[in-house]
PDB file of N, CA and C in Angstrom:
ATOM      1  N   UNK A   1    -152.031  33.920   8.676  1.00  0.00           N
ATOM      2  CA  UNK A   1    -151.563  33.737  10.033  1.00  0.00           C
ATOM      3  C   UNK A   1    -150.052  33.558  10.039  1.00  0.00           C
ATOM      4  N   UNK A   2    -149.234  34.088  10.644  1.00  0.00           N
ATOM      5  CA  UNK A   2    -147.977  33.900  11.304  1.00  0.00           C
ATOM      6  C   UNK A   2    -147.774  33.192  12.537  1.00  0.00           C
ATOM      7  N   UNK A   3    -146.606  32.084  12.338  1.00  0.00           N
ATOM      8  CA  UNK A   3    -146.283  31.346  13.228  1.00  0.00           C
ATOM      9  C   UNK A   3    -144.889  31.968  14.064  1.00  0.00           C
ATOM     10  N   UNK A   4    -144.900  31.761  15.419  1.00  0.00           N
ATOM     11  CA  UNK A   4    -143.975  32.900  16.195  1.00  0.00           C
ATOM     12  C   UNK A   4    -143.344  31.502  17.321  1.00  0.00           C
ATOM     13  N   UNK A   5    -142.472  31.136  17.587  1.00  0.00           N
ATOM     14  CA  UNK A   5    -141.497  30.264  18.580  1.00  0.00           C
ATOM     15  C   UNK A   5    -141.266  30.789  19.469  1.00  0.00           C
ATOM     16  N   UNK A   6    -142.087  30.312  21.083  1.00  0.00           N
ATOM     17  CA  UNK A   6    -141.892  30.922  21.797  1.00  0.00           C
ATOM     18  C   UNK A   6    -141.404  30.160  23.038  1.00  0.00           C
ATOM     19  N   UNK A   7    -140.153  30.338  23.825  1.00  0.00           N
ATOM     20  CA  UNK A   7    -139.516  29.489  25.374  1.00  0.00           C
ATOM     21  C   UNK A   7    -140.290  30.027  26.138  1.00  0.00           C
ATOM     22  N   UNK A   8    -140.923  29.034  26.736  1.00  0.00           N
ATOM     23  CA  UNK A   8    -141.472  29.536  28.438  1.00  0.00           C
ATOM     24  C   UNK A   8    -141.159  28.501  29.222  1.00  0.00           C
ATOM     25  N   UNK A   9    -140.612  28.896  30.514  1.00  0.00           N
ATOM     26  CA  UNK A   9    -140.287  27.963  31.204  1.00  0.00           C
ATOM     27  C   UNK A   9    -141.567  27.071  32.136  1.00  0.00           C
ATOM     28  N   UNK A  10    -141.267  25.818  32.093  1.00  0.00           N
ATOM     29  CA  UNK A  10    -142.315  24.557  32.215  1.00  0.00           C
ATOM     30  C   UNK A  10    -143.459  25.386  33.352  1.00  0.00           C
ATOM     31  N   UNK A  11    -142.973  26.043  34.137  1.00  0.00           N
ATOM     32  CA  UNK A  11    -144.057  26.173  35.181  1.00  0.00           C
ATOM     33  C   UNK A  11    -145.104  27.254  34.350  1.00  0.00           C
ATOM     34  N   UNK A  12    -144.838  27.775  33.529  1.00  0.00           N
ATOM     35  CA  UNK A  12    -145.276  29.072  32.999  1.00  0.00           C
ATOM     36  C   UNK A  12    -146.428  28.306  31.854  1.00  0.00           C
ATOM     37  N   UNK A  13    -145.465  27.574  31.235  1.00  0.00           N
ATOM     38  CA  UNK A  13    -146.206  26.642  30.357  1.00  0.00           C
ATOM     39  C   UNK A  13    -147.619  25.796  30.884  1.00  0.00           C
ATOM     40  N   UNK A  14    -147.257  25.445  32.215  1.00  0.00           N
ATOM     41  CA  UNK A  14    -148.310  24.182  32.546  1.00  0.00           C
ATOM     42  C   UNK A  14    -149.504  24.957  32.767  1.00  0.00           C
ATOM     43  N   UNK A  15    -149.134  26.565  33.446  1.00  0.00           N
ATOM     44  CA  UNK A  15    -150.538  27.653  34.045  1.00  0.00           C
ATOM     45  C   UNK A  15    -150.987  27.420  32.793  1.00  0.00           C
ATOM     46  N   UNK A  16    -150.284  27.948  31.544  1.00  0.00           N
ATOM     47  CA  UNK A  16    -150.820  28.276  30.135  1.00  0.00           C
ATOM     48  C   UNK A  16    -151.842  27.283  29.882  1.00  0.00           C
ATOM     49  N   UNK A  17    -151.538  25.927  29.805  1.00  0.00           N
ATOM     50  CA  UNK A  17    -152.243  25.044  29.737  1.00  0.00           C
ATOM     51  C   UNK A  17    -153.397  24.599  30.635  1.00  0.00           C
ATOM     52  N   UNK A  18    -153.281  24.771  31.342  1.00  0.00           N
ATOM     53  CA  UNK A  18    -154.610  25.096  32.305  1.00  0.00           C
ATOM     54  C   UNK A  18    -155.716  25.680  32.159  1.00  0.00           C
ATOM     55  N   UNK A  19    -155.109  26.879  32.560  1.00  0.00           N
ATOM     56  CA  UNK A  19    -155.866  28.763  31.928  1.00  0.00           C
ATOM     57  C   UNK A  19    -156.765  27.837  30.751  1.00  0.00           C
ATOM     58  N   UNK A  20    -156.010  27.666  29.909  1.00  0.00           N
ATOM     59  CA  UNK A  20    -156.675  27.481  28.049  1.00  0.00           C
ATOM     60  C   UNK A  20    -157.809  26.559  28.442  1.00  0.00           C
ATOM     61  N   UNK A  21    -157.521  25.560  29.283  1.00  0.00           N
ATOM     62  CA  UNK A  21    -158.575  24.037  29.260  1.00  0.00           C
ATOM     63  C   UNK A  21    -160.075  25.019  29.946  1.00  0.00           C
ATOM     64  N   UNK A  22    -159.137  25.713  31.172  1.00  0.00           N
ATOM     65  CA  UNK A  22    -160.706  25.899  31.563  1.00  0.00           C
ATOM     66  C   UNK A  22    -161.332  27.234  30.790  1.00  0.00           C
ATOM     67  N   UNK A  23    -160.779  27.657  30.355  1.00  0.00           N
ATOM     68  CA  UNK A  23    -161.526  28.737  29.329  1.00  0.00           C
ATOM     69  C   UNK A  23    -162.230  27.507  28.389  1.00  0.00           C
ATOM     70  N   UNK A  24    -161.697  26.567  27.835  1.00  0.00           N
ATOM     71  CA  UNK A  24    -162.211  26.159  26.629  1.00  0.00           C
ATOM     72  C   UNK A  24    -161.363  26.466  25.631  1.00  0.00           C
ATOM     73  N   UNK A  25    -160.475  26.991  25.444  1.00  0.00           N
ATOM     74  CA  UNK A  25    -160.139  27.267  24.472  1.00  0.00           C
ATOM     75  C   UNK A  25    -158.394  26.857  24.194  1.00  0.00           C
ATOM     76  N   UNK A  26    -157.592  26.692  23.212  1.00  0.00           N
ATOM     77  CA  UNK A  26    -156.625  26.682  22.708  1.00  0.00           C
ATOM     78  C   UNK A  26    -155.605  27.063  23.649  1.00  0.00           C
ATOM     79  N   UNK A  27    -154.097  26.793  23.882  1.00  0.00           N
ATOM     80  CA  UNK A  27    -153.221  27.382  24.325  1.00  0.00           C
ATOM     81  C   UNK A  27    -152.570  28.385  23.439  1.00  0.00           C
ATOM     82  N   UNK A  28    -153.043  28.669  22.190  1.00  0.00           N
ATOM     83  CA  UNK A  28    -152.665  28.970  20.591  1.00  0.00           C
ATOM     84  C   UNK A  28    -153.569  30.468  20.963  1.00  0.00           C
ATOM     85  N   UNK A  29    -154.884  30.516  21.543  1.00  0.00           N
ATOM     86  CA  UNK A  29    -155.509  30.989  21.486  1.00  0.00           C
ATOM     87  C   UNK A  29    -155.586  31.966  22.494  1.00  0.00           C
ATOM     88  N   UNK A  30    -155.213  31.255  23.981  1.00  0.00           N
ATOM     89  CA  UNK A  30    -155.292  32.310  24.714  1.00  0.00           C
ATOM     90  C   UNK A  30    -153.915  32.664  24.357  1.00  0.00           C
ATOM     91  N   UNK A  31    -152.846  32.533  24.186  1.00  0.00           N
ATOM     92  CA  UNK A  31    -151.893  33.784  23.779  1.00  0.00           C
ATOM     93  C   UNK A  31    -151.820  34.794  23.087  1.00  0.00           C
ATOM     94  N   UNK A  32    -152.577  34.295  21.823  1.00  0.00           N
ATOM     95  CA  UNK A  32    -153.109  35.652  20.843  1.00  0.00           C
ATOM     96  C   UNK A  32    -154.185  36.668  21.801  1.00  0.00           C
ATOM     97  N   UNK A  33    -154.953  36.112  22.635  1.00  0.00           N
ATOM     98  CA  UNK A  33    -155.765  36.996  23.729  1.00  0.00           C
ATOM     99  C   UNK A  33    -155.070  37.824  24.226  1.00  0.00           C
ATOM    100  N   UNK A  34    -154.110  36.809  25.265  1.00  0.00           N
ATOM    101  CA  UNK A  34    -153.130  37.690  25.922  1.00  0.00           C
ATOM    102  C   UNK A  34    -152.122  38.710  25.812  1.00  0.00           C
ATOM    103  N   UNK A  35    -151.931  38.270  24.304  1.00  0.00           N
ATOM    104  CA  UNK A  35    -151.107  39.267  23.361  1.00  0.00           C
ATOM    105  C   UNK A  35    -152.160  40.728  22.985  1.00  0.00           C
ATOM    106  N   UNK A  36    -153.065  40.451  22.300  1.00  0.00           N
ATOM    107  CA  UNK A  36    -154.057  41.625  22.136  1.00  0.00           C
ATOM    108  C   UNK A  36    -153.823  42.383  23.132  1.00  0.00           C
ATOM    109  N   UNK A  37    -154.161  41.911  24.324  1.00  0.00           N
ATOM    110  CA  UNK A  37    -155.314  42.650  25.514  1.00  0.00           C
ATOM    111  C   UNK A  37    -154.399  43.389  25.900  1.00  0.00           C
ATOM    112  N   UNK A  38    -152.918  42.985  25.967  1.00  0.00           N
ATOM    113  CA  UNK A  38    -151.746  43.961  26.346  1.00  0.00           C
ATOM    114  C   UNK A  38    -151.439  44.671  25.267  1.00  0.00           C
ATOM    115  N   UNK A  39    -151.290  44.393  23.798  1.00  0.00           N
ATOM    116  CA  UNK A  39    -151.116  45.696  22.994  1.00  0.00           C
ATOM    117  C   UNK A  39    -152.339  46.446  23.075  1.00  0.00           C
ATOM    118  N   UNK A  40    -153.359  46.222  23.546  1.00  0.00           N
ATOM    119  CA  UNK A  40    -154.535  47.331  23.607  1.00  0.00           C
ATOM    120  C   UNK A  40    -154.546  48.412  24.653  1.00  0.00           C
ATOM    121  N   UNK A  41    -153.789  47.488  25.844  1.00  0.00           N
ATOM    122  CA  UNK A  41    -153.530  48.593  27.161  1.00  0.00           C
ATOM    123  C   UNK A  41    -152.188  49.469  26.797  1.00  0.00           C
ATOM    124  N   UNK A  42    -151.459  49.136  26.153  1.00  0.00           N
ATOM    125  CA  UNK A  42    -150.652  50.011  25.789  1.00  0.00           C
ATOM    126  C   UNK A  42    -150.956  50.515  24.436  1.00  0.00           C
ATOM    127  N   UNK A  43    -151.882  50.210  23.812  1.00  0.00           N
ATOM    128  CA  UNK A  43    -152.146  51.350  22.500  1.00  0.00           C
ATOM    129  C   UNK A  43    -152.637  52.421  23.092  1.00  0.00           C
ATOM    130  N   UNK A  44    -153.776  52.007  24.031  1.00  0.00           N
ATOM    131  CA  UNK A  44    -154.862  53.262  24.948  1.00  0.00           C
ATOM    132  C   UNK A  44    -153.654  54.153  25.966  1.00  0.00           C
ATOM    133  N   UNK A  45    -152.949  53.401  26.329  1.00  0.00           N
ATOM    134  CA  UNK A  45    -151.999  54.320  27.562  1.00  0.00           C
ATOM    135  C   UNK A  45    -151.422  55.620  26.381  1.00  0.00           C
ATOM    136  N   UNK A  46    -150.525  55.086  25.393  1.00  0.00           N
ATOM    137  CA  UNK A  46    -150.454  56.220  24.672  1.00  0.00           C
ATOM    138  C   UNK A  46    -151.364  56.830  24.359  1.00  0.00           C
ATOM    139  N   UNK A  47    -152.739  56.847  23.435  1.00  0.00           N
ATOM    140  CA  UNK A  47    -153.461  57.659  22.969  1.00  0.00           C
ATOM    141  C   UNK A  47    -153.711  58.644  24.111  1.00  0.00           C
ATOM    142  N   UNK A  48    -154.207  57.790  25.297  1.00  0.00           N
ATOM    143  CA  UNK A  48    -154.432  58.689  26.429  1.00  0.00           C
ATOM    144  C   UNK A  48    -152.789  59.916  26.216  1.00  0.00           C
ATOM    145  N   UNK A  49    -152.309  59.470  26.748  1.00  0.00           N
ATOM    146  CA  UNK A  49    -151.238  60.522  26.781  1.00  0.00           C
ATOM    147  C   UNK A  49    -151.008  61.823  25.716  1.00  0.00           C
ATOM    148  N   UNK A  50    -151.114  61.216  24.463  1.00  0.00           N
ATOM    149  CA  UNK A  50    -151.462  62.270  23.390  1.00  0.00           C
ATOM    150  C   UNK A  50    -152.488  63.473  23.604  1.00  0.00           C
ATOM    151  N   UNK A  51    -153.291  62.704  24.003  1.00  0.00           N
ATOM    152  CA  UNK A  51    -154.804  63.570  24.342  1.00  0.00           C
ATOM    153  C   UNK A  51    -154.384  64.350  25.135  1.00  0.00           C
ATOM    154  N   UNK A  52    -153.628  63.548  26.529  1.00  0.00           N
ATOM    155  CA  UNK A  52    -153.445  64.269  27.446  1.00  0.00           C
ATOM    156  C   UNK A  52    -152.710  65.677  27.191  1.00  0.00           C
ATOM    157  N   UNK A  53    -151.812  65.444  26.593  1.00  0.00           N
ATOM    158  CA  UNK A  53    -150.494  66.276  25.893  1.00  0.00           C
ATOM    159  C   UNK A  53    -151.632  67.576  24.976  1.00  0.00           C
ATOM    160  N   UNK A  54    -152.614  67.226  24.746  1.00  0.00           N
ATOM    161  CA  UNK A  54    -153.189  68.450  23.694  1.00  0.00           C
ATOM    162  C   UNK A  54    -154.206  69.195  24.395  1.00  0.00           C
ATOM    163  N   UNK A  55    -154.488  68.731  25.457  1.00  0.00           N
ATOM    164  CA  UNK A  55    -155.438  69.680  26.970  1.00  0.00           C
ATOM    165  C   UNK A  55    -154.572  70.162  27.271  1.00  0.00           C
ATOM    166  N   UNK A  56    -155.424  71.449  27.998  1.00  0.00           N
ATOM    167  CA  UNK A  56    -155.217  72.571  28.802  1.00  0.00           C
ATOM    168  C   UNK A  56    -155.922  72.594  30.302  1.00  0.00           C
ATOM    169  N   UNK A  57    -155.316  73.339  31.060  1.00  0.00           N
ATOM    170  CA  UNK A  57    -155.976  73.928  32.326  1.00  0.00           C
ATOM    171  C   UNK A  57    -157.330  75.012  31.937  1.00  0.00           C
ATOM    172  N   UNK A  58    -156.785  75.900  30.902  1.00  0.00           N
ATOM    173  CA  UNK A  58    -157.795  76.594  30.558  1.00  0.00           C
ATOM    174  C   UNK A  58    -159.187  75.988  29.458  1.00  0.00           C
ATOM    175  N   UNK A  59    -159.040  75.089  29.064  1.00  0.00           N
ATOM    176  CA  UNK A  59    -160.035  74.688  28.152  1.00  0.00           C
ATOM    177  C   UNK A  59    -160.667  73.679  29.332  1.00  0.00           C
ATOM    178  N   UNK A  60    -160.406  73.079  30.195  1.00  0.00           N
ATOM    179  CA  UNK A  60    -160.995  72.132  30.977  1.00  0.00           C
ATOM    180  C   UNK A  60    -161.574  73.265  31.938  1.00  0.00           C
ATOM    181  N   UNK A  61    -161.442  74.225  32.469  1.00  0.00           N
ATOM    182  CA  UNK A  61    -161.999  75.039  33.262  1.00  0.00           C
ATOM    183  C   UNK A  61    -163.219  75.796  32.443  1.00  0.00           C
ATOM    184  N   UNK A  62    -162.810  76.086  31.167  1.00  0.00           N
ATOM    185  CA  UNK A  62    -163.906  76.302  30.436  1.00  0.00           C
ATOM    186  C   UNK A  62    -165.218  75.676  30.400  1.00  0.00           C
ATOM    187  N   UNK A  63    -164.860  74.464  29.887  1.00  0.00           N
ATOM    188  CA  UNK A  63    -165.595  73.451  29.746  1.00  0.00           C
ATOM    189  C   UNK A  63    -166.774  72.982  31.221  1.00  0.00           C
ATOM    190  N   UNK A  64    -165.768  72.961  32.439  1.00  0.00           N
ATOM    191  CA  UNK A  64    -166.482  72.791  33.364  1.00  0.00           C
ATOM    192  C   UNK A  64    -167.478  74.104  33.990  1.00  0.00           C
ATOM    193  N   UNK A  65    -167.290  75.179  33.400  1.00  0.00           N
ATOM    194  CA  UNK A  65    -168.078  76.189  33.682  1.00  0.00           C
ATOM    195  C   UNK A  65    -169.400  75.986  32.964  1.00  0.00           C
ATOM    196  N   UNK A  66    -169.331  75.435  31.890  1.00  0.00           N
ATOM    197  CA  UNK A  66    -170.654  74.955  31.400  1.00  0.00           C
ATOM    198  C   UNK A  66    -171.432  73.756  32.171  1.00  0.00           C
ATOM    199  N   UNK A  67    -170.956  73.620  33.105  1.00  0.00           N
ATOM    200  CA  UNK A  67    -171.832  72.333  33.596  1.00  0.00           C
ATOM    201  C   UNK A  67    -172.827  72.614  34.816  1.00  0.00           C
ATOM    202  N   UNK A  68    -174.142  72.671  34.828  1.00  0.00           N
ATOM    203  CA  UNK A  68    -174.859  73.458  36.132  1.00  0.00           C
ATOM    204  C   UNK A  68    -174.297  72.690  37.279  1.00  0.00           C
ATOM    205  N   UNK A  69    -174.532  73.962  38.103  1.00  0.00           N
ATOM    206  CA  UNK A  69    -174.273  73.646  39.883  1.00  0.00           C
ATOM    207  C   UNK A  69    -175.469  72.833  40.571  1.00  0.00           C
ATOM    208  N   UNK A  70    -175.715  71.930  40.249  1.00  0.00           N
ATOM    209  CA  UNK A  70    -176.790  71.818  41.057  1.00  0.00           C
ATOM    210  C   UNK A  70    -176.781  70.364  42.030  1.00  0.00           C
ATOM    211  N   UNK A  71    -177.969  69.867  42.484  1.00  0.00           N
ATOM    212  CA  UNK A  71    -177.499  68.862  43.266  1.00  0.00           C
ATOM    213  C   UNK A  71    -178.197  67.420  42.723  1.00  0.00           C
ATOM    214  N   UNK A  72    -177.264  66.127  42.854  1.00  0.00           N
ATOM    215  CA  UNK A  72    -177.295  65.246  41.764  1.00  0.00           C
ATOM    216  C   UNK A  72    -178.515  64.631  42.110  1.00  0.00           C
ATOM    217  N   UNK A  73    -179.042  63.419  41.343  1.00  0.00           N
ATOM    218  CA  UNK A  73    -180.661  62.662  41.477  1.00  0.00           C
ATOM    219  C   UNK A  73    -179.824  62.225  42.523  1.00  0.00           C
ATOM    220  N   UNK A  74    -180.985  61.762  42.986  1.00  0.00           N
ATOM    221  CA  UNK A  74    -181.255  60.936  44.510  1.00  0.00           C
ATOM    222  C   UNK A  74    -180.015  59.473  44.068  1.00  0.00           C
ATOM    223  N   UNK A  75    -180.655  58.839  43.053  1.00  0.00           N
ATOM    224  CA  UNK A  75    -179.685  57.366  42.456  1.00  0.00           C
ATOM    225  C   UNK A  75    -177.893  57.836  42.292  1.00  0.00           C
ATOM    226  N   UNK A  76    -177.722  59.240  42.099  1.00  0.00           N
ATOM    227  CA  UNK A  76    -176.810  59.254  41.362  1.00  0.00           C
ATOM    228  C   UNK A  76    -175.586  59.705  42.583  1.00  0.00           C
ATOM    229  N   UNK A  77    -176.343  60.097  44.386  1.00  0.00           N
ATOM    230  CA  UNK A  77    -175.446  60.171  45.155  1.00  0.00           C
ATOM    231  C   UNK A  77    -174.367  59.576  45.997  1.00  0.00           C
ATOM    232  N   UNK A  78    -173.500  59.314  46.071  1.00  0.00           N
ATOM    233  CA  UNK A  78    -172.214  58.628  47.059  1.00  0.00           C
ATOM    234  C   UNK A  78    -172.850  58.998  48.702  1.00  0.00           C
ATOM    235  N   UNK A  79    -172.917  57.817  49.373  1.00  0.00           N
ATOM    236  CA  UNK A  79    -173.451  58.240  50.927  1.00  0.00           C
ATOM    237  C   UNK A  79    -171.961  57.964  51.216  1.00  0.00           C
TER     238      UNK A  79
END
């Protein structure tokens, strides 16, 4: 484990401390959360983009030509 020094100003701090009590858990802890959950939305935003970057108009039109025309189950319609 690595230890990291971090300023937050008191009001920022006291939510922190809060947040943690009623989770149950650590103020140690939900930051490493909070830290994850945002390098994960930005690991996925890039990958997405990569992906995005290696599609086509023509391979997605392809693709959707394989899919029958037909009309969806009863459960599966938007009224």
């Amino acid at each position: 484990m690595s230890t990291i020094n971090v300023t937050l100003p008191n009001s920022l701090e006291r939510q922190l401390r809060e947040l943690a009590e009623q989770e149950g858990i650590s103020a140690d802890q939900f930051i490493a959360t909070a830290v994850a959950e945002k390098m994960s939305a930005l690991m996925t935003e890039e990958y997405l983009e990569r992906r995005g970057r290696r599609g086509s108009r023509e391979k997605y039109e392809a693709a959707l030509s394989r899919v029958p025309d037909i009309e969806p189950d009863e459960r599966d319609r938007i009224e």
